[in-house]
Protein backbone atom coordinates (compact mmCIF):
# COMPACT_ATOMS: atom_id res chain seq x y z
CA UNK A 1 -15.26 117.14 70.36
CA UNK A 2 -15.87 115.92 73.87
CA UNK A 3 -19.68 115.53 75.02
CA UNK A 4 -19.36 117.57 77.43
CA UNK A 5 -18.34 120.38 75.11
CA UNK A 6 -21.34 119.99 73.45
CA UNK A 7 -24.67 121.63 73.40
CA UNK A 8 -28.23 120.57 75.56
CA UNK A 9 -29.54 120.67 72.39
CA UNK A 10 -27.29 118.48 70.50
CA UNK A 11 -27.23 116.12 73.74
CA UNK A 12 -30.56 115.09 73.64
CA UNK A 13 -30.29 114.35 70.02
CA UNK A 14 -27.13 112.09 70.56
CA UNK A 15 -29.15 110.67 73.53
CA UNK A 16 -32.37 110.37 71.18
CA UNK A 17 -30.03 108.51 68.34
CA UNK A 18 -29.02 106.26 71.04
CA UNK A 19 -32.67 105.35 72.29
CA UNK A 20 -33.39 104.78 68.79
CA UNK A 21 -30.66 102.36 68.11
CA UNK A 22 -31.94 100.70 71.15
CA UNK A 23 -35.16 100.07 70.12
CA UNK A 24 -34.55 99.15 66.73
CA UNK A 25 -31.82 96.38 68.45
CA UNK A 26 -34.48 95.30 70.98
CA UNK A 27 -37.39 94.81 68.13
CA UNK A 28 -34.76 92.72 65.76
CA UNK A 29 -33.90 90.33 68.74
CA UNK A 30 -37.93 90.15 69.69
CA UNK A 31 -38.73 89.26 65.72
CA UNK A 32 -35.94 86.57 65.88
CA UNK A 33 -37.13 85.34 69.33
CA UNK A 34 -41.08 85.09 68.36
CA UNK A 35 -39.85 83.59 64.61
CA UNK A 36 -38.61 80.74 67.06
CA UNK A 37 -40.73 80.70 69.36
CA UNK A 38 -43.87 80.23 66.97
CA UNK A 39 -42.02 77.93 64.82
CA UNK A 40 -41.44 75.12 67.76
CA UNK A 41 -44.92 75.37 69.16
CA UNK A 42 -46.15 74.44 65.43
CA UNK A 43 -43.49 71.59 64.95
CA UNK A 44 -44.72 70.27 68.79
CA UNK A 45 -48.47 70.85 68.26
CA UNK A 46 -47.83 69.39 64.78
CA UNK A 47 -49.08 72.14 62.62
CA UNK A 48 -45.44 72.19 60.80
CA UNK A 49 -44.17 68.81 59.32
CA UNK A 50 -41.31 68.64 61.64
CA UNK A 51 -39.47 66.19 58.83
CA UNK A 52 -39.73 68.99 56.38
CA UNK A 53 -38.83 72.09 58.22
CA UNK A 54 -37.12 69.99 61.17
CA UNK A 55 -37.75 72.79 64.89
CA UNK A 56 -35.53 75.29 66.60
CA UNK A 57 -34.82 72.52 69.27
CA UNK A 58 -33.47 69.63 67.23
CA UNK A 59 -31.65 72.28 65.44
CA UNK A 60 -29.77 73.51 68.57
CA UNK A 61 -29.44 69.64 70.23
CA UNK A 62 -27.53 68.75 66.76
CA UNK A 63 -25.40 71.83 66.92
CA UNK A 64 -24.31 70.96 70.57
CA UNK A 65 -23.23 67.61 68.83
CA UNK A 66 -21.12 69.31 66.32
CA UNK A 67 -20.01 71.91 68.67
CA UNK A 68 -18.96 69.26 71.74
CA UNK A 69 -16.90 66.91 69.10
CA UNK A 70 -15.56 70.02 67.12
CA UNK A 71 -16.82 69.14 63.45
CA UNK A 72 -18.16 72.62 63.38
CA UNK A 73 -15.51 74.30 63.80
CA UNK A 74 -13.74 72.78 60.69
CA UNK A 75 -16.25 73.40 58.46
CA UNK A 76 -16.51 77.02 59.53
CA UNK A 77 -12.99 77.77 59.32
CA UNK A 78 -13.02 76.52 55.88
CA UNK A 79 -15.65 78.42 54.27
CA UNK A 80 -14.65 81.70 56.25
CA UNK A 81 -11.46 81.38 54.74
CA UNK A 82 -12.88 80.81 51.27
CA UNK A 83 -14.89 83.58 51.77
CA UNK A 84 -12.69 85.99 53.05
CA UNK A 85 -10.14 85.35 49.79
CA UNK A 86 -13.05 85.35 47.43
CA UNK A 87 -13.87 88.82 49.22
CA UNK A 88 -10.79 90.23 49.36
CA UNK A 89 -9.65 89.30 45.84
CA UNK A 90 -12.50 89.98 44.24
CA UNK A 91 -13.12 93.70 45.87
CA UNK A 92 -8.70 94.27 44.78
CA UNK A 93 -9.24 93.43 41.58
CA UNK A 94 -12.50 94.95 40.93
CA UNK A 95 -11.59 98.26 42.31
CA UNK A 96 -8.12 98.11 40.29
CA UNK A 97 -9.68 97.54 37.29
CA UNK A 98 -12.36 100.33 37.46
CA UNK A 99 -9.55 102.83 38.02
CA UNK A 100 -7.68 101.66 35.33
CA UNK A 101 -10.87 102.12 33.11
CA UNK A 102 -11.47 105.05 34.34
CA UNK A 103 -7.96 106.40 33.26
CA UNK A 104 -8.36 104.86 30.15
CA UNK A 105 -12.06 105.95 28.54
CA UNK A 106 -11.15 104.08 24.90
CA UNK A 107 -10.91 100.57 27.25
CA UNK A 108 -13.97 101.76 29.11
CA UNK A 109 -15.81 102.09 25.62
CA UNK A 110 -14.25 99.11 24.49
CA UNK A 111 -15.21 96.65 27.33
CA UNK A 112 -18.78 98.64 28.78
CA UNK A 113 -21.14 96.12 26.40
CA UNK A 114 -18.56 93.04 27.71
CA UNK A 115 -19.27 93.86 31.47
CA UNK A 116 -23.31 94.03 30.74
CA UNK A 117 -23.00 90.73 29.25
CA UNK A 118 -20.68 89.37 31.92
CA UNK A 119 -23.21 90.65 34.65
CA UNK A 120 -26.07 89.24 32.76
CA UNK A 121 -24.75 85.49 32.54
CA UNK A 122 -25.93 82.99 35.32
CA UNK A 123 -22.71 83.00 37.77
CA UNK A 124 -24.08 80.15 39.38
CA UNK A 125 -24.85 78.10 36.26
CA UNK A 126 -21.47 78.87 35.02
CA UNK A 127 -19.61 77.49 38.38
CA UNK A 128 -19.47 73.96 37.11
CA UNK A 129 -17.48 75.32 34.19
CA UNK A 130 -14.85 77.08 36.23
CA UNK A 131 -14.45 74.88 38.26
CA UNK A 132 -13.37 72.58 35.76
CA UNK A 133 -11.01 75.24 34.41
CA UNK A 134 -9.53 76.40 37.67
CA UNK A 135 -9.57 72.99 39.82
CA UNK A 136 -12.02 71.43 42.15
CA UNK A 137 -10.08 71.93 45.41
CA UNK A 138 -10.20 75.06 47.43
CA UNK A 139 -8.75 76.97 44.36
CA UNK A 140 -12.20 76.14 42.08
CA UNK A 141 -14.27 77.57 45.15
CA UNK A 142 -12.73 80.55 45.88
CA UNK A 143 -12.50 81.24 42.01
CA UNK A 144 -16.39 80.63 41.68
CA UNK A 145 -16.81 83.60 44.32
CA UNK A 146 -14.19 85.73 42.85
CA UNK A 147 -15.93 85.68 39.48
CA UNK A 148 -19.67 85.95 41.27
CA UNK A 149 -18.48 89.43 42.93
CA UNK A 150 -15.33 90.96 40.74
CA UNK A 151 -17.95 92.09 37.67
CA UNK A 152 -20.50 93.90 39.84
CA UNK A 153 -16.92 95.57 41.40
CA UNK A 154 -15.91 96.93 38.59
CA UNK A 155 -19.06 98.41 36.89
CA UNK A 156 -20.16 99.77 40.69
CA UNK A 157 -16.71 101.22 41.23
CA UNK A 158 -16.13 103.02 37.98
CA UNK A 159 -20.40 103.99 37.93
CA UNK A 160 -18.78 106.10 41.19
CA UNK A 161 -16.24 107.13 39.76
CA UNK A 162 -17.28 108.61 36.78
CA UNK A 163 -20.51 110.46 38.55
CA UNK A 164 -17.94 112.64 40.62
CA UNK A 165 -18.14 116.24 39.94
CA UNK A 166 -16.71 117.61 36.68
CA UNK A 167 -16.25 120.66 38.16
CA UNK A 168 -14.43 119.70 40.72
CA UNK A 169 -11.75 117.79 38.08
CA UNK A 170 -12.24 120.86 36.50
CA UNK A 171 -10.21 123.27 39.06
CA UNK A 172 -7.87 120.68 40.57
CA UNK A 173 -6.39 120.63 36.38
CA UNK A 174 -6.50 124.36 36.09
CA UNK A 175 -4.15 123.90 39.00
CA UNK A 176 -2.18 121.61 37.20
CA UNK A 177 -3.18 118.33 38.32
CA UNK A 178 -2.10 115.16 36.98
CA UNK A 179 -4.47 112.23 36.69
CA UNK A 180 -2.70 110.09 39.16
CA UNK A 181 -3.33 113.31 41.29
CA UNK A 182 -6.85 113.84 40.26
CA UNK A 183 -7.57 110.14 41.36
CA UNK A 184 -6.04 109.98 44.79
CA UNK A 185 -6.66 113.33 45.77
CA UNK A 186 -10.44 113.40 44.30
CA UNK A 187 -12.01 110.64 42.71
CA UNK A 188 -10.99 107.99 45.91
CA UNK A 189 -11.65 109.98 48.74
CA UNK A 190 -15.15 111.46 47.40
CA UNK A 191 -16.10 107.42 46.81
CA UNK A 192 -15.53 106.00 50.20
CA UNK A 193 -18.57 105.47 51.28
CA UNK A 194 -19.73 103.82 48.04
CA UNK A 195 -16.64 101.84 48.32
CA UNK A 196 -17.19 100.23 51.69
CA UNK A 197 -20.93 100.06 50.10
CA UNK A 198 -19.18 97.93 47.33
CA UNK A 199 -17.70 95.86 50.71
CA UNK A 200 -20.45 95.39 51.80
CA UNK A 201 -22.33 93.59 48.86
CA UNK A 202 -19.29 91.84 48.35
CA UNK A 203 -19.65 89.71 51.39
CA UNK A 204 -23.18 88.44 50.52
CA UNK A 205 -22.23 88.07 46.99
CA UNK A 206 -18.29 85.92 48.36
CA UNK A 207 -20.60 83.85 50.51
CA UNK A 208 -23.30 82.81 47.33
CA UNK A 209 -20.23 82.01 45.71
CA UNK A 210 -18.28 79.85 48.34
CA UNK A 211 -21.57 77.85 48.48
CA UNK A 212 -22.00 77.28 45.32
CA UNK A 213 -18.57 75.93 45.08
CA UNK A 214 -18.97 74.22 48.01
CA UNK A 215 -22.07 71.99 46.93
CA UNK A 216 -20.53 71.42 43.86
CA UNK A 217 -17.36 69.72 44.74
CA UNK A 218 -16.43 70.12 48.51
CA UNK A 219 -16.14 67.97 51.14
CA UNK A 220 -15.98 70.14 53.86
CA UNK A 221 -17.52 73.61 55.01
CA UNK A 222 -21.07 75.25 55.50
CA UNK A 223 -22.49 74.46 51.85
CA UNK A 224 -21.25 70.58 51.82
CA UNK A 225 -23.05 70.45 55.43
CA UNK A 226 -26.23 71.85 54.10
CA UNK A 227 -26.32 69.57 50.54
CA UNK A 228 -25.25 66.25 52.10
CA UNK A 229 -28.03 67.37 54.76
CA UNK A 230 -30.44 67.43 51.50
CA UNK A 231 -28.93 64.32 50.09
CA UNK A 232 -30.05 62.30 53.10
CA UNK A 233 -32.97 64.63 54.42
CA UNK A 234 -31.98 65.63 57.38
CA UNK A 235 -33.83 68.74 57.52
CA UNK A 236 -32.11 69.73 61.25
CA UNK A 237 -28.58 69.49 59.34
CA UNK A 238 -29.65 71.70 56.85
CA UNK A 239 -31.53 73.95 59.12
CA UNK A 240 -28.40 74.06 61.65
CA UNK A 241 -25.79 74.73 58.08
CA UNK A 242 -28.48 77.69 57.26
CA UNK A 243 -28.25 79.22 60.49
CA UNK A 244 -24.88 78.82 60.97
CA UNK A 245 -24.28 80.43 57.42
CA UNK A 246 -26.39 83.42 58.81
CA UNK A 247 -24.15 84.26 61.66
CA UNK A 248 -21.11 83.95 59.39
CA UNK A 249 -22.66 86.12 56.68
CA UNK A 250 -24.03 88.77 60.07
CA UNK A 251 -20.79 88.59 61.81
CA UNK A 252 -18.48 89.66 58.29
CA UNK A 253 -21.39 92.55 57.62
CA UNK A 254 -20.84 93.77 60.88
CA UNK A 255 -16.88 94.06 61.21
CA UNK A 256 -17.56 96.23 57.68
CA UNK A 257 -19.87 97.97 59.50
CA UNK A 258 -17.22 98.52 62.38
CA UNK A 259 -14.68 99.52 59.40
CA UNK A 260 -17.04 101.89 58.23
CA UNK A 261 -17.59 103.91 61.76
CA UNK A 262 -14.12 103.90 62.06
CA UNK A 263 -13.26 105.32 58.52
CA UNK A 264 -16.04 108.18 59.46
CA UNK A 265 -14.69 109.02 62.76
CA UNK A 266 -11.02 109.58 61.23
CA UNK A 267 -12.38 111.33 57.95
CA UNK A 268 -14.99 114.09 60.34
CA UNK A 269 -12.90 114.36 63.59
């Protein structure tokens, strides 16, 4: 429906939305903008120990040095492309296997106490391990943030799917539904929004994992910058690998974001 087609009413509430996101945008850039600003008049007026917690303009002078002999780009290639195969892998195979215990409620029985204890392990601690197992090149990495993100998939996923109405599973069998039926027709289209929810931890929960893997064996990408940054204490290299981690993190958050508007529009117009 057009905006023109629709009414005063509903107008100013579109308009009111709009003023709202606005506002809330204009706030989140003035936090980030006084953060800063209050942070490099204590590292001048030398309130803040500038060698532990380095300032906002030594931080951007040694990204201009990464960014002007193209270092930076490398290592955030790298880890975006560990993270994106971590993410993707890790959301496929958690998704697939939550439908397949959800077809299956003897498996789901059978492996519900071995997912609790999975989840309740230290990932992180247990990194070291896989890698060992799985490799220490890229393989190791995206392996660590596979495992850190497939186990809170699959219990999420089939929490989601199990919750849907019985009733509703109810009338599509007296219709004669099949399962295979039942699950595209009912059980996946009722969950999309707590699937792209599911996306969306996913890509905080690839990125822990690339890190990990990354301080633990890597040469190259965001988490090597920000440990051999610690290993010589160079606060502004770790500072600059932090930040730059946070616009990585921001920027995959908000193409799911984009996804999601997108998946809204075609499923309500």
């Amino acid at each position: 429906m057009k905006e023109s087609e629709l009414s005063q009413e509903h107008r100013r509430y579109l308009a009111q939305l709009r003023r709202n996101k606005r506002k809330i945008l204009f706030w989140q850039i003035a936090s980030i903008i006084v953060f800063l600003l209050l942070w490099e008049i204590g590292a001048k007026t030398k309130i803040i120990d500038t060698f532990l917690f380095s300032c906002p303009s030594a931080i951007w002078q040694l990204f201009l040095v990464y960014l002007e002999n193209g270092e930076i780009f490398m290592h955030i290639g790298i880890s975006v492309w560990e993270t994106i195969l971590g993410f993707v892998i890790g959301t496929i195979l958690g998704i697939l296997a939550a439908v397949i215990l959800w077809w299956n409620e003897t498996l789901a029985k059978i492996c519900d106490p071995l997912l609790v204890i999975l989840n309740a392990l230290p990932k992180t601690a247990l990194a070291p391990i896989l890698i060992v197992w799985v490799g220490a090149g890229i393989e190791g990495i995206v392996a660590v943030a596979i495992f850190i993100s497939v186990v809170v998939t699959i219990m999420s996923a089939y929490n989601y799917f199990i919750t849907v109405d019985e009733d509703k599973i109810t009338m599509l069998k007296s219709f004669g539904a099949n399962k295979w039926q039942i699950l595209t027709k009912l059980i996946l289209p009722a969950n999309v929004g707590n699937l792209i929810n599911i996306l969306k931890i996913n890509v905080g929960m690839s990125w822990v994992g690339v890190i990990v893997g990354e301080f633990l064996v890597s040469r190259y990408g965001i988490g090597y910058l920000i440990v051999y940054g610690g290993q010589v204490f160079r606060l502004d290299l770790v500072m600059m690998g932090v930040f730059v981690l946070a616009v990585c993190a921001w920027l995959m958050y908000a193409a799911i974001n984009f996804l999601e508007k997108q998946i809204t529009r075609q499923l309500f117009h």
